[in-house]
N, C-alpha and C. Protein backbone atom coordinates (compact mmCIF):
# COMPACT_ATOMS: atom_id res chain seq x y z
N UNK A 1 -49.57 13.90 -39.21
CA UNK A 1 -49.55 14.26 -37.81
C UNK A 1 -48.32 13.63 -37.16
N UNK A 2 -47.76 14.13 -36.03
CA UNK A 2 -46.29 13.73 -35.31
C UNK A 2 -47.02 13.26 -34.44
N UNK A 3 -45.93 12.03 -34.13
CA UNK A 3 -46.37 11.26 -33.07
C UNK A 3 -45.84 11.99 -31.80
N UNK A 4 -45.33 12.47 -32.04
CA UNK A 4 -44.87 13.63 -30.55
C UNK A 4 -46.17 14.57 -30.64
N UNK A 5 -46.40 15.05 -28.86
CA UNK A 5 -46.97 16.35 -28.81
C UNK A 5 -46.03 17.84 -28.80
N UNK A 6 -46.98 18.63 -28.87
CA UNK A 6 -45.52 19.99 -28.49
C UNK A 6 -45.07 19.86 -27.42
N UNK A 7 -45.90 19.55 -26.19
CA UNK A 7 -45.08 19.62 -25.36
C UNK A 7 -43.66 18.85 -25.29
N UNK A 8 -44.00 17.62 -26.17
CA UNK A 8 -42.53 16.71 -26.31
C UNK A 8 -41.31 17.25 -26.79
N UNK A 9 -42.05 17.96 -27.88
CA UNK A 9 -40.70 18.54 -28.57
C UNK A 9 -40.39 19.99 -28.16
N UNK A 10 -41.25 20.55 -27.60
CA UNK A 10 -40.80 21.87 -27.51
C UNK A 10 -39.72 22.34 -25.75
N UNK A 11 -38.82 22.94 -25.82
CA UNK A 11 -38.27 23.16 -24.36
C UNK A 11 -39.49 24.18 -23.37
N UNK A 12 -40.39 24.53 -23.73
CA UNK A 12 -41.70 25.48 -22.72
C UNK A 12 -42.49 24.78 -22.29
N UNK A 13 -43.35 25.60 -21.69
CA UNK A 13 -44.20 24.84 -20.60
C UNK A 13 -45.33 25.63 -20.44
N UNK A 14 -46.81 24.78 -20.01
CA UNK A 14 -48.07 25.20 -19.99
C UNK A 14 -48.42 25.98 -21.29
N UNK A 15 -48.78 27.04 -20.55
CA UNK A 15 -49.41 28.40 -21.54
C UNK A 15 -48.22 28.76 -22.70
N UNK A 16 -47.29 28.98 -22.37
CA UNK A 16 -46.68 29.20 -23.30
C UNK A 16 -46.04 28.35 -24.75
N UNK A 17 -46.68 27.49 -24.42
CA UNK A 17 -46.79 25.98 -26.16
C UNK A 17 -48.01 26.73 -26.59
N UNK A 18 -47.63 27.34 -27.50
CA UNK A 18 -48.74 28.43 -28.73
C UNK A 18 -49.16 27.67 -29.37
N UNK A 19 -48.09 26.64 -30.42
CA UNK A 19 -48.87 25.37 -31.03
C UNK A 19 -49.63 24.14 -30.52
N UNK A 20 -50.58 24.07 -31.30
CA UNK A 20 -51.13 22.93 -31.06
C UNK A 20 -50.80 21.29 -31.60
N UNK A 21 -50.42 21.54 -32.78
CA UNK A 21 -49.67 20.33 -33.30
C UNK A 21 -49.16 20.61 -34.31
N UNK A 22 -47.85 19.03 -34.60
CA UNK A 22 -47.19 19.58 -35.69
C UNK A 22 -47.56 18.44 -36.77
N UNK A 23 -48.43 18.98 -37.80
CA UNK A 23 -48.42 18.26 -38.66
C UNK A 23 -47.91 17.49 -39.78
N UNK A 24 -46.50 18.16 -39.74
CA UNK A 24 -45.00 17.57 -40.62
C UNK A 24 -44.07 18.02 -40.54
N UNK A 25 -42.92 17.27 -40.53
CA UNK A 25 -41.75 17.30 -40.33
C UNK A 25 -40.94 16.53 -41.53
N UNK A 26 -39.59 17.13 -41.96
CA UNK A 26 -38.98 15.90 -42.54
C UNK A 26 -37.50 16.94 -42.46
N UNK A 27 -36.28 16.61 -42.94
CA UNK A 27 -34.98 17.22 -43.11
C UNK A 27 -35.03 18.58 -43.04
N UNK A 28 -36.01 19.13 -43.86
CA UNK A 28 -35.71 20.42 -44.56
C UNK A 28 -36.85 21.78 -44.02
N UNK A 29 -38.02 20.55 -42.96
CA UNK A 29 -38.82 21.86 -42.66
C UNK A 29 -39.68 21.36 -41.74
N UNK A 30 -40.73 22.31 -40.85
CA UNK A 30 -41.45 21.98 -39.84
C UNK A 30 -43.04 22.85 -40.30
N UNK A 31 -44.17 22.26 -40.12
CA UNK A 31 -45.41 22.35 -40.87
C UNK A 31 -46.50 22.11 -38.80
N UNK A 32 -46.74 23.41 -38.72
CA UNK A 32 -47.22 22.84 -37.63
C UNK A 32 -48.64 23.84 -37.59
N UNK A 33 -49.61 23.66 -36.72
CA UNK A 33 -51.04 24.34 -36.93
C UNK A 33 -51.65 24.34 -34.89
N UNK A 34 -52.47 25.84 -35.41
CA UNK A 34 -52.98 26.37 -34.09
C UNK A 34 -54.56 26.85 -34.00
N UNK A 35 -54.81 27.25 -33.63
CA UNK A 35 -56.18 27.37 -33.39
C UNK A 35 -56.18 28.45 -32.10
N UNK A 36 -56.80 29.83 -33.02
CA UNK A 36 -56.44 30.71 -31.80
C UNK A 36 -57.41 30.94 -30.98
N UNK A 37 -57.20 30.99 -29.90
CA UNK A 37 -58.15 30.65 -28.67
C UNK A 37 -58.02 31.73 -27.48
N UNK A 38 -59.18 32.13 -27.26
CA UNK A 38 -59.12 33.30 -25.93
C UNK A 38 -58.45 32.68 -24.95
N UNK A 39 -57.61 33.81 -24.25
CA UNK A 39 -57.80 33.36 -22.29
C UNK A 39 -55.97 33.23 -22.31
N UNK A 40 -55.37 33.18 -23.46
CA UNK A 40 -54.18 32.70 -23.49
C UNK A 40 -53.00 34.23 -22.86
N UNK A 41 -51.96 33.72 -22.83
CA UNK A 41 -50.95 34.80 -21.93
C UNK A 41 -50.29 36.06 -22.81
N UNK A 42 -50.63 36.08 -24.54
CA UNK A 42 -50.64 37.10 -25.56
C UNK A 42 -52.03 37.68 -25.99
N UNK A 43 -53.11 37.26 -25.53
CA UNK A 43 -54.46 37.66 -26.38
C UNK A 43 -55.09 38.74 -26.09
N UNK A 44 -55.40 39.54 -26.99
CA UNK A 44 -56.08 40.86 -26.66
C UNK A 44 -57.57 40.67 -26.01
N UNK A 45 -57.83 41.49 -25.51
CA UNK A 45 -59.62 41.43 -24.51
C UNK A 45 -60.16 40.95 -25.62
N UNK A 46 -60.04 40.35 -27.00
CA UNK A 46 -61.47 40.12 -27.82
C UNK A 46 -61.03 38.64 -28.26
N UNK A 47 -59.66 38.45 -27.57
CA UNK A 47 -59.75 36.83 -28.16
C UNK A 47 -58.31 36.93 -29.13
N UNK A 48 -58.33 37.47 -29.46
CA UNK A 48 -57.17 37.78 -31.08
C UNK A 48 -55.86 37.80 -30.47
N UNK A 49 -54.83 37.27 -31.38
CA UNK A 49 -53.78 37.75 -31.20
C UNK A 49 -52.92 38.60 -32.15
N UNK A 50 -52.30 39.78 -31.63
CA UNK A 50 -51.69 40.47 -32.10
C UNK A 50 -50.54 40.12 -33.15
N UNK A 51 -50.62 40.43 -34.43
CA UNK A 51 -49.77 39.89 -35.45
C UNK A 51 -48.36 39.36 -35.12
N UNK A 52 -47.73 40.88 -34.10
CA UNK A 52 -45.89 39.97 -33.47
C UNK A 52 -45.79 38.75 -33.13
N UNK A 53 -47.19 38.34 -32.57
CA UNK A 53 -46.76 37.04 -31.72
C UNK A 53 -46.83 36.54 -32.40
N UNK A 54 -46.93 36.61 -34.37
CA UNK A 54 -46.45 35.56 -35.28
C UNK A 54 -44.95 34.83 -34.95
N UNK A 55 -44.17 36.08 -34.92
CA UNK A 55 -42.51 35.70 -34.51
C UNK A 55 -42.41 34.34 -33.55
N UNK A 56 -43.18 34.62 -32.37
CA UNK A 56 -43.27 33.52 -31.67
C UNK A 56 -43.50 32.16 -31.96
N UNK A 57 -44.68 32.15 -32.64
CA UNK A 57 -45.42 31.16 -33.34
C UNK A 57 -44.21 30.09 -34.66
N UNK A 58 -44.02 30.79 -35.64
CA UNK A 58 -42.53 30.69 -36.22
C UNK A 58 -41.09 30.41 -35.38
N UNK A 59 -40.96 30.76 -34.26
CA UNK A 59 -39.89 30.25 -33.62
C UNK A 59 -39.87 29.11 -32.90
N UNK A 60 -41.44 29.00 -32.68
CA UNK A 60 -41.46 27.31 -32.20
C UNK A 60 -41.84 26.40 -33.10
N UNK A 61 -42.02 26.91 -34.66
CA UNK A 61 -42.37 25.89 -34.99
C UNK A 61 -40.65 25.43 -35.46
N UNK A 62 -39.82 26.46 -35.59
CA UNK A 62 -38.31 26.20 -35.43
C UNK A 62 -37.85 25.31 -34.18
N UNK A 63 -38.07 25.64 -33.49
CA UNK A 63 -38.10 24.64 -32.29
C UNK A 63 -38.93 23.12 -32.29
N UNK A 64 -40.30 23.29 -32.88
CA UNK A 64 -40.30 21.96 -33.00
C UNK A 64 -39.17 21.30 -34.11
N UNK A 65 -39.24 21.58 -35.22
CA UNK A 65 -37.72 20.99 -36.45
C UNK A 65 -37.16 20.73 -35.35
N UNK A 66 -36.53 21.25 -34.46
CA UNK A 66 -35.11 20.40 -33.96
C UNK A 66 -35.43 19.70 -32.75
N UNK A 67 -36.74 19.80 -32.19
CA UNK A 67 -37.12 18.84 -31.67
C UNK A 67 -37.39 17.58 -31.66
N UNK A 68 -37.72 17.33 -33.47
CA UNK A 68 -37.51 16.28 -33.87
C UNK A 68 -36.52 15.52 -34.11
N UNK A 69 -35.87 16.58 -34.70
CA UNK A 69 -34.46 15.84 -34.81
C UNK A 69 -33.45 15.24 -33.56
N UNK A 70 -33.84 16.17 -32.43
CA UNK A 70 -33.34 15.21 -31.08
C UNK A 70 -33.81 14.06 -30.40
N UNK A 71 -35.13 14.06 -31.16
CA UNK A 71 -35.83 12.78 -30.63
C UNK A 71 -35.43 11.64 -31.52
N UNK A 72 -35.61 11.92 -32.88
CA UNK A 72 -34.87 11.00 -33.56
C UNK A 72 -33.78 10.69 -33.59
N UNK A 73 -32.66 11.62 -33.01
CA UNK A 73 -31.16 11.04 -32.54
C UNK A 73 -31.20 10.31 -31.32
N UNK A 74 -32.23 10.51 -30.39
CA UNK A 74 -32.07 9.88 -29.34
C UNK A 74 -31.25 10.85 -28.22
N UNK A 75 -31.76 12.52 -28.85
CA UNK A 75 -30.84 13.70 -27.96
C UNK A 75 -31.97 14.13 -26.93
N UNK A 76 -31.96 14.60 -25.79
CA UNK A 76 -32.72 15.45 -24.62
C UNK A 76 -32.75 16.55 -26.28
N UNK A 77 -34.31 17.35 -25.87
CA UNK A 77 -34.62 18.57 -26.15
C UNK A 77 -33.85 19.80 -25.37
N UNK A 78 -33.11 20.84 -25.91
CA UNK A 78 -32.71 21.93 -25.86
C UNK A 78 -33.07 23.02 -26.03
N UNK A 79 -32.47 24.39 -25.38
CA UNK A 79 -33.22 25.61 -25.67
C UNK A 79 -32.58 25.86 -26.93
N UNK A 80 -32.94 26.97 -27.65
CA UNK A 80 -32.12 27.73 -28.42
C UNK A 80 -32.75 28.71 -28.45
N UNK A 81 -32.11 29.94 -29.14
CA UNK A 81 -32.17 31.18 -29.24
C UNK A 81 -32.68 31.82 -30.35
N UNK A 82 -33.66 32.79 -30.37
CA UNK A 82 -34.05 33.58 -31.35
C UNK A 82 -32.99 34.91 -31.71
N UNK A 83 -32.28 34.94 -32.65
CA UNK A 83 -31.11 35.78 -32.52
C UNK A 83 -31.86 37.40 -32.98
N UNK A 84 -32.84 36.56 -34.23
CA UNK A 84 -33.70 38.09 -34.99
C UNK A 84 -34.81 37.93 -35.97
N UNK A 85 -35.23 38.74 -36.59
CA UNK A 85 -36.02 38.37 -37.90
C UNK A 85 -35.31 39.65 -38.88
N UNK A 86 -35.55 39.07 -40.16
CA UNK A 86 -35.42 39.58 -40.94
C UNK A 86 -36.46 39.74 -42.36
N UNK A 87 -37.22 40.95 -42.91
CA UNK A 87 -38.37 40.76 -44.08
C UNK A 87 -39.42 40.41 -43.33
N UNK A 88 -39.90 40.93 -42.16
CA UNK A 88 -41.08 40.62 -41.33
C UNK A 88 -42.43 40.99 -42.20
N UNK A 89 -43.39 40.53 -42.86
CA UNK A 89 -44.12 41.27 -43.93
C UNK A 89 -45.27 40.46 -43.10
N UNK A 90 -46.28 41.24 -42.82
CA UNK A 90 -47.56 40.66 -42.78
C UNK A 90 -48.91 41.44 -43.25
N UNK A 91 -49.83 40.73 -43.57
CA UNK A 91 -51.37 41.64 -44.11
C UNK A 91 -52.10 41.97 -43.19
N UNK A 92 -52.11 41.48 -41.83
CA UNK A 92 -53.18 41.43 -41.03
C UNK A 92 -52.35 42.29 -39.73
N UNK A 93 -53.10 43.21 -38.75
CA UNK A 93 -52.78 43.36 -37.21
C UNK A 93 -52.96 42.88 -36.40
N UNK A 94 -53.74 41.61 -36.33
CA UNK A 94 -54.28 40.66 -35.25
C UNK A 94 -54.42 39.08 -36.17
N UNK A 95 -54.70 38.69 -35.33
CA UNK A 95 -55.13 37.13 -35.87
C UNK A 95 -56.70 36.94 -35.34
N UNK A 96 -57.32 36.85 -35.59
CA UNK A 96 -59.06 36.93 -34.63
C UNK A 96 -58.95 35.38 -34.24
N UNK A 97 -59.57 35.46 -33.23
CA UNK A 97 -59.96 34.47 -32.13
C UNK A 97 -60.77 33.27 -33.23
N UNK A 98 -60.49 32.07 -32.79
CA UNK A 98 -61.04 31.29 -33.94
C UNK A 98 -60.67 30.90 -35.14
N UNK A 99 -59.84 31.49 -35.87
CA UNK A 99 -59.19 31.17 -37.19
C UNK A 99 -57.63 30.11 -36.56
N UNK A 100 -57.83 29.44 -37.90
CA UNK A 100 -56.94 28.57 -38.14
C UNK A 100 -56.04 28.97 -38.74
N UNK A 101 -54.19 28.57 -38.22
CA UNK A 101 -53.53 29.22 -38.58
C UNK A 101 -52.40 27.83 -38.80
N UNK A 102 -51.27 28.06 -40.61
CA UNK A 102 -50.80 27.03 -40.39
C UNK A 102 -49.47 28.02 -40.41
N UNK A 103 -48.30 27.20 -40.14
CA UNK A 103 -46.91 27.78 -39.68
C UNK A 103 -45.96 26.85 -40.39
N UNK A 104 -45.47 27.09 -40.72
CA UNK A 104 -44.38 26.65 -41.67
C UNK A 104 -42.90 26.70 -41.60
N UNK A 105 -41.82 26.33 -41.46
CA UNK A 105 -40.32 26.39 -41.34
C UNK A 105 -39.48 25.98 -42.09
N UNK A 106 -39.08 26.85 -42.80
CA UNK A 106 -38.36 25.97 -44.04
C UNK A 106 -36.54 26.32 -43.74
N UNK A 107 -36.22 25.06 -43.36
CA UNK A 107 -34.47 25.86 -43.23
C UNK A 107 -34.00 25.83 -44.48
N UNK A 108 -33.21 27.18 -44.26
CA UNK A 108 -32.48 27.37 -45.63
C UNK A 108 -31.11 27.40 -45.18
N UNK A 109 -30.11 27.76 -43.95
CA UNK A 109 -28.89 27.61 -43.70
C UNK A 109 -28.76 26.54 -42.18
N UNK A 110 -27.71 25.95 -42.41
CA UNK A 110 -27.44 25.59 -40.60
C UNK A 110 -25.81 25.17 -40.67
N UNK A 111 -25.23 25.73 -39.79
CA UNK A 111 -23.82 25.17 -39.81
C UNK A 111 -23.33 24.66 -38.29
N UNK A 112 -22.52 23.93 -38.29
CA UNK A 112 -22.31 23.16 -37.22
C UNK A 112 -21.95 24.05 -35.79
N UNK A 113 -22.14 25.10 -36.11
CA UNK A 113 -21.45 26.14 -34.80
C UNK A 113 -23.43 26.13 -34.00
N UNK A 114 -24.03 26.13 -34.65
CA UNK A 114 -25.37 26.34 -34.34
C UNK A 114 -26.71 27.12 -34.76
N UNK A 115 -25.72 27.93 -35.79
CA UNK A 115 -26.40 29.33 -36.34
C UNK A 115 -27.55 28.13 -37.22
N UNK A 116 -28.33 28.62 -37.51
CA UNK A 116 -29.57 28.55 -38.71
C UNK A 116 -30.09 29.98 -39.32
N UNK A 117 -30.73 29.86 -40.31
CA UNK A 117 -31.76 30.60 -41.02
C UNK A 117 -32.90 29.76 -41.34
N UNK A 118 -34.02 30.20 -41.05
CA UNK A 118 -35.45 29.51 -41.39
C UNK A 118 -36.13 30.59 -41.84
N UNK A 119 -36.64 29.73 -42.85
CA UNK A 119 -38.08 30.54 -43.92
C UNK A 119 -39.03 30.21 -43.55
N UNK A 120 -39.96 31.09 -42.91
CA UNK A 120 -41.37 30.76 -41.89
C UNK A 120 -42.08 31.49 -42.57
N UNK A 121 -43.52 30.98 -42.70
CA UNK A 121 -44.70 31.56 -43.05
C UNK A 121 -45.77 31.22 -41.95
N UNK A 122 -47.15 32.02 -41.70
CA UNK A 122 -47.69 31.78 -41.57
C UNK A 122 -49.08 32.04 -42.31
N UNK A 123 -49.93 31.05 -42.46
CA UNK A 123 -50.79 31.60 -43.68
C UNK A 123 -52.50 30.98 -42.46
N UNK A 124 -53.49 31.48 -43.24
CA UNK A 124 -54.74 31.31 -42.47
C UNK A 124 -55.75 32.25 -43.44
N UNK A 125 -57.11 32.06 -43.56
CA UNK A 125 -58.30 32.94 -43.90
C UNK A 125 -58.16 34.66 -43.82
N UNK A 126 -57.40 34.77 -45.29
CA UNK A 126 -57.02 36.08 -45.82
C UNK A 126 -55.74 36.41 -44.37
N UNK A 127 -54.79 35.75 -44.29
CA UNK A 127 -53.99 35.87 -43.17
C UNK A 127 -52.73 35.79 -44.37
N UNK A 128 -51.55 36.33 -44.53
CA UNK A 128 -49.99 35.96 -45.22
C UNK A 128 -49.44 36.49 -43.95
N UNK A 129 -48.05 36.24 -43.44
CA UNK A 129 -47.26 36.21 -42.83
C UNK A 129 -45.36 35.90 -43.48
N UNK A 130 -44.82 36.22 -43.47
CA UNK A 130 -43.17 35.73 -43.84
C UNK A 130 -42.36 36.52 -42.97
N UNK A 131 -41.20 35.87 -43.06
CA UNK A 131 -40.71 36.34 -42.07
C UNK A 131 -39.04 35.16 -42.40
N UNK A 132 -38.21 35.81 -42.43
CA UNK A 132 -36.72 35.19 -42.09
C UNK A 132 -36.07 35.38 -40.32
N UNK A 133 -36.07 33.95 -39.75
CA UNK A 133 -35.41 33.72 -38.43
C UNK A 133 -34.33 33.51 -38.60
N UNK A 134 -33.32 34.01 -37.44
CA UNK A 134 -31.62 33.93 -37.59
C UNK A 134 -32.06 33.23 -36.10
N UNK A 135 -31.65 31.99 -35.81
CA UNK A 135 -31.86 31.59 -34.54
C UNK A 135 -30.59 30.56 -33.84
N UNK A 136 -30.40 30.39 -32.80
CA UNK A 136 -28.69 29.84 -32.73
C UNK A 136 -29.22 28.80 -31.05
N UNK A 137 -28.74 27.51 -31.72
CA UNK A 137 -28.58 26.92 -30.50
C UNK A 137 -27.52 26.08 -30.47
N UNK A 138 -26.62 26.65 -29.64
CA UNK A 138 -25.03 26.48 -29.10
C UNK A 138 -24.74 24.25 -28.96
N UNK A 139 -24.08 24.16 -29.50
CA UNK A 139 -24.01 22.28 -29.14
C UNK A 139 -24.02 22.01 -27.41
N UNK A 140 -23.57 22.86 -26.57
CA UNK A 140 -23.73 22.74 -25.30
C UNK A 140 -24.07 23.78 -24.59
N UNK A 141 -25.71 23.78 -24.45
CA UNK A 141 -26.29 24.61 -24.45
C UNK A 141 -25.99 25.17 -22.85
N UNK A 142 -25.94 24.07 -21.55
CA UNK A 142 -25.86 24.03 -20.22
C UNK A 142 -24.45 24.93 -20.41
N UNK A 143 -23.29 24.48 -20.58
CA UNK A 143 -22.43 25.21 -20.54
C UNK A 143 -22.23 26.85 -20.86
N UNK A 144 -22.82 27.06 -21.68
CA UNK A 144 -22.79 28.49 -22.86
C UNK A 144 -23.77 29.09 -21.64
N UNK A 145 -24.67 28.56 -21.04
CA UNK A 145 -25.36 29.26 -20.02
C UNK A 145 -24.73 29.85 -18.85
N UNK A 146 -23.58 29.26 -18.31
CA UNK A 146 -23.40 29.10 -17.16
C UNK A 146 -22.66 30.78 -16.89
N UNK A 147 -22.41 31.61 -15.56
CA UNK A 147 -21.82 32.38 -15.07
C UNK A 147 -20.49 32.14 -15.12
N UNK A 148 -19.56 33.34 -15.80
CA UNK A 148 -18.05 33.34 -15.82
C UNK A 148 -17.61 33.22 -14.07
N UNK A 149 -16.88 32.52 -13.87
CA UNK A 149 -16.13 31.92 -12.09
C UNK A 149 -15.43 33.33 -12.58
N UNK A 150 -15.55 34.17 -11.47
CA UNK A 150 -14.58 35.29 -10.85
C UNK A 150 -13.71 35.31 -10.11
């Protein structure tokens, strides 16, 4: 278990922290788990969530990885960007209300401009999920935001 919560590591707020915790972290990957629960701001009238919002789920657990890693540098948490997926494969159309779901992040590229690739799964009770993220967060993120001066 991380001694951080999501909210620590993640740049969102309230409803939108999907995870519940991250259960491991180290260099190479992020291991985090949810518990799907009615009432939330993706859930269908029966409780479930709809398989896409795997993407989501996988992009924060990408977001937690480098959440850690800014906490352990001693960096503020940052946004970054979901650029795409690539090999989106899943078994299921929903996730049902109640099942346990674990999420997984395995980086396989990162180069100093910001780009990554992460190998995400999500797996759960007859649940597979995979999925390749292309996701990019810029070294100065405030700046790269800002409006071109006209």
């Amino acid at each position: 278990m991380s001694r951080w919560s999501m909210a620590e590591l993640l740049p969102h707020a309230g409803d939108m922290i999907l995870l519940d915790e991250l259960v491991s972290f180290d260099e190479e990957h992020a291991h985090a788990r949810l518990t799907v629960r009615p009432g939330g701001p993706f859930n269908r009238p029966d409780g479930s969530l709809p398989a896409w919002v795997g993407i989501e789920l996988m992009a924060q657990a990408v977001a937690a990885y480098g959440g850690c890693r800014a906490k352990l540098a001693g960096l503020p948490i940052e946004l970054g960007f979901l650029l795409g997926t690539r090999s989106y494969q899943c078994n299921v159309e929903h996730f049902p209300a109640g099942v346990c779901l674990d999420v997984r992040a395995i980086r396989s590229l990162e180069d100093d401009n910001g780009m990554g690739v992460f190998e995400c799964h999500i797996d759960g009770p007859g649940i597979k999920l995979e999925a390749r993220l292309n996701v990019f967060r810029p070294p100065e993120v405030a700046r790269y935001l800002q409006e071109p001066q006209a």
